[in-house]
Protein backbone atom coordinates (compact mmCIF):
# COMPACT_ATOMS: atom_id res chain seq x y z
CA UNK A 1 33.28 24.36 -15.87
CA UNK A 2 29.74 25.13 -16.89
CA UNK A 3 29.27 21.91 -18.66
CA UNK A 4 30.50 20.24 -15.19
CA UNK A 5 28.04 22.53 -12.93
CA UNK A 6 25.14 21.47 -15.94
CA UNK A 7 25.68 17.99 -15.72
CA UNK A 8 25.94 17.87 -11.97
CA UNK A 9 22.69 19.46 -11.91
CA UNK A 10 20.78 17.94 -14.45
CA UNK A 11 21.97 14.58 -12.39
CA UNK A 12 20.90 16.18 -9.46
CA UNK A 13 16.91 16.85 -11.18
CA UNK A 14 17.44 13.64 -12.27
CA UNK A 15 17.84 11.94 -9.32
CA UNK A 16 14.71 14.12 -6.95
CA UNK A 17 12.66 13.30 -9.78
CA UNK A 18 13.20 9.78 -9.44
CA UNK A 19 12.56 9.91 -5.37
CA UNK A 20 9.17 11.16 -6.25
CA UNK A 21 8.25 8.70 -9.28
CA UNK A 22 9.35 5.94 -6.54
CA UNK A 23 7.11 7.47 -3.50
CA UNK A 24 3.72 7.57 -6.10
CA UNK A 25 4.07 4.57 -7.02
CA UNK A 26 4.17 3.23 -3.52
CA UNK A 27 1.06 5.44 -2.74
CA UNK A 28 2.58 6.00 0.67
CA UNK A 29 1.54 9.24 1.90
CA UNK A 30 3.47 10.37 4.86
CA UNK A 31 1.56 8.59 7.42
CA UNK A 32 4.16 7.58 9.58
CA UNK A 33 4.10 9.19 12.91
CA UNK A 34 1.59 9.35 16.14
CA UNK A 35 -2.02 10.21 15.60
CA UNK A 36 -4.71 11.30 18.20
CA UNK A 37 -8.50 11.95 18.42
CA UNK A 38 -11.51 11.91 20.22
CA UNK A 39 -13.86 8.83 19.04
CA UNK A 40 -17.57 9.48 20.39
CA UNK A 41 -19.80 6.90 19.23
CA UNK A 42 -23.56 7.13 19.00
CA UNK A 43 -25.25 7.64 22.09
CA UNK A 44 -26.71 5.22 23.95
CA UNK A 45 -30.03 4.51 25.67
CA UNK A 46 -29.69 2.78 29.31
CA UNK A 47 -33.07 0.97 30.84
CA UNK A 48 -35.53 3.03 32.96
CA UNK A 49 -34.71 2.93 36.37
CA UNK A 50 -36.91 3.11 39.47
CA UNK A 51 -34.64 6.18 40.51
CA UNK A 52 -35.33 7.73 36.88
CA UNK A 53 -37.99 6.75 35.81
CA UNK A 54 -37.46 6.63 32.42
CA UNK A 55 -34.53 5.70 30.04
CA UNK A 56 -31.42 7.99 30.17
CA UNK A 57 -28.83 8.80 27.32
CA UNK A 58 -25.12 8.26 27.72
CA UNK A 59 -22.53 9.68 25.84
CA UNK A 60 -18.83 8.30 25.38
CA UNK A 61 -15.82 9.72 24.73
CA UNK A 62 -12.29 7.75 23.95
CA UNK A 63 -9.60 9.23 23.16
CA UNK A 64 -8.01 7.32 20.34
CA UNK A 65 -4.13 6.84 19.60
CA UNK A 66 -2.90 5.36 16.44
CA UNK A 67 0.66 5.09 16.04
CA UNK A 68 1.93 4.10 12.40
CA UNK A 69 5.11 2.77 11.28
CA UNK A 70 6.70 2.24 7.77
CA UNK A 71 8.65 -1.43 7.72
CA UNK A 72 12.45 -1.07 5.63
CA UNK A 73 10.37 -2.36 3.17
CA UNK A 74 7.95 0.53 2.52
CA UNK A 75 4.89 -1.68 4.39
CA UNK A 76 2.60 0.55 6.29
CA UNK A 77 1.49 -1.34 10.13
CA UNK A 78 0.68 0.53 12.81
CA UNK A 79 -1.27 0.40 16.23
CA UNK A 80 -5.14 1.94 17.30
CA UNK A 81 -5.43 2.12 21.13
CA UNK A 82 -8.20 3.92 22.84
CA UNK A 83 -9.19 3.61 26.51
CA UNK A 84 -8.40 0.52 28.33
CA UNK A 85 -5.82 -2.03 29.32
CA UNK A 86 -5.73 -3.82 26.19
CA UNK A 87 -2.92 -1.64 25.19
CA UNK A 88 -2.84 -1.13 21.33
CA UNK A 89 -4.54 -3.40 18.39
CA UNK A 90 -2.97 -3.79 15.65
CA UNK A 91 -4.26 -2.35 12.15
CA UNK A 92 -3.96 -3.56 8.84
CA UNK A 93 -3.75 0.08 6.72
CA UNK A 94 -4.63 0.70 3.41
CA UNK A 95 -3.94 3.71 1.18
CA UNK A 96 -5.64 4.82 -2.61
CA UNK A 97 -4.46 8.27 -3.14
CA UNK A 98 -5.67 10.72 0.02
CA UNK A 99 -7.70 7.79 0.77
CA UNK A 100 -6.93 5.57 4.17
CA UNK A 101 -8.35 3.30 5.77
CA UNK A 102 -7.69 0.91 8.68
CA UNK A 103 -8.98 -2.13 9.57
CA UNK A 104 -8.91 -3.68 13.25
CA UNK A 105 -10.49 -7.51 12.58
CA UNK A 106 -9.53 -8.33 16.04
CA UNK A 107 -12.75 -5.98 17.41
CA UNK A 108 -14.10 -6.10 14.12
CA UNK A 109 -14.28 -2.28 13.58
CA UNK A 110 -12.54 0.32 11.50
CA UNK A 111 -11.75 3.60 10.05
CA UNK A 112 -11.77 5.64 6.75
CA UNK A 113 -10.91 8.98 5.93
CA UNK A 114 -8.93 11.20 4.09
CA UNK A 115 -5.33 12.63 4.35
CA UNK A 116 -5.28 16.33 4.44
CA UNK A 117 -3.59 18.56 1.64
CA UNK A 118 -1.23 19.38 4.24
CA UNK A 119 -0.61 15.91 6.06
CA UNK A 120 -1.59 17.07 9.41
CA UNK A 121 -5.09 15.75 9.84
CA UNK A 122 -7.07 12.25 8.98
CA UNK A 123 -10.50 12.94 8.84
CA UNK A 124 -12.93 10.38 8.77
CA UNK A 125 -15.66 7.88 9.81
CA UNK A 126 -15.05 5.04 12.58
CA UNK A 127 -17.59 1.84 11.99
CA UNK A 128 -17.56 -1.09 14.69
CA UNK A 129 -19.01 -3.12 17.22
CA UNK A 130 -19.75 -1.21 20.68
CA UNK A 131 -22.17 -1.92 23.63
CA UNK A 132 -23.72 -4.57 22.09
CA UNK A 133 -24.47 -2.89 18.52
CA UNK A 134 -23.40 -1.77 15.60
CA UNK A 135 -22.28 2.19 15.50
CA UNK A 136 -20.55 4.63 13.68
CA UNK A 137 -18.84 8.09 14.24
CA UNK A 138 -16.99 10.91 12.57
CA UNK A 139 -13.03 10.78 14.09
CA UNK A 140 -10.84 12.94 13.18
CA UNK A 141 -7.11 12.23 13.81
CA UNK A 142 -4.40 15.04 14.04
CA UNK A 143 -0.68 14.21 13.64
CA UNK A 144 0.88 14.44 17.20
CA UNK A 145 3.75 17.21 17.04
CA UNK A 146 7.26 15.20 17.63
């Protein structure tokens, strides 16, 4: 009986330890799921007006969705939308480690930023195209609760 209750548990160890040599290979943190944020880019200057008088500062802020799936065949795609009626973009996604990043050539910007320790938050810089310049801004993404 113990030799039965050993084996069955040594096949069990065997088996768990497996799982987790097969996710770290894969380097598939677990990213899948519905992310949200608040993407402010730089500010911007507007032209004097007559009105004003002199040039104003605007500030924008998007909220950002990114919604990430893992394909039956462990591949990582996934969605960024923000405000608009363009719907979603798709991403290509990358992952090294904690590190991910996500790439959206269609509006040639994109994102990079690390997974937290507990999977709940992707902080990190945005980089793209906006207003007719190049800009940048800290986004940080928090898993959506399901």
């Amino acid at each position: 009986m113990r030799l039965g209750r050993s084996l069955l548990f040594s096949f069990t160890i065997a088996m768990l330890s497996a799982a987790v040599v097969v996710d770290a290979e894969q380097g598939l943190p677990a990213l899948a799921g519905v992310w949200e944020g608040k993407l402010t880019p730089r500010a911007q200057k507007k032209a004097a007006s007559k009105e004003l008088g002199s040039p104003t500062t605007t500030t924008t802020t998007l909220p950002v969705v990114v919604a990430i799936n893992v394909d039956s065949d462990g591949k990582l795609s996934g969605t960024w939308a923000s405000a608009g009626p363009q719907g979603g973009t798709p991403i290509e996604i990358a992952v090294d480690g904690n590190t991910v990043r996500f790439s959206m050539p269609s509006t040639k910007s994109s994102w990079e930023g690390q997974l937290s320790a507990d999977g709940a938050t992707l902080n990190g810089k945005w980089s793209g195209k906006t207003f007719g310049g190049d800009a940048t801004a800290p986004l940080v993404l928090h898993r959506k609760a399901q």
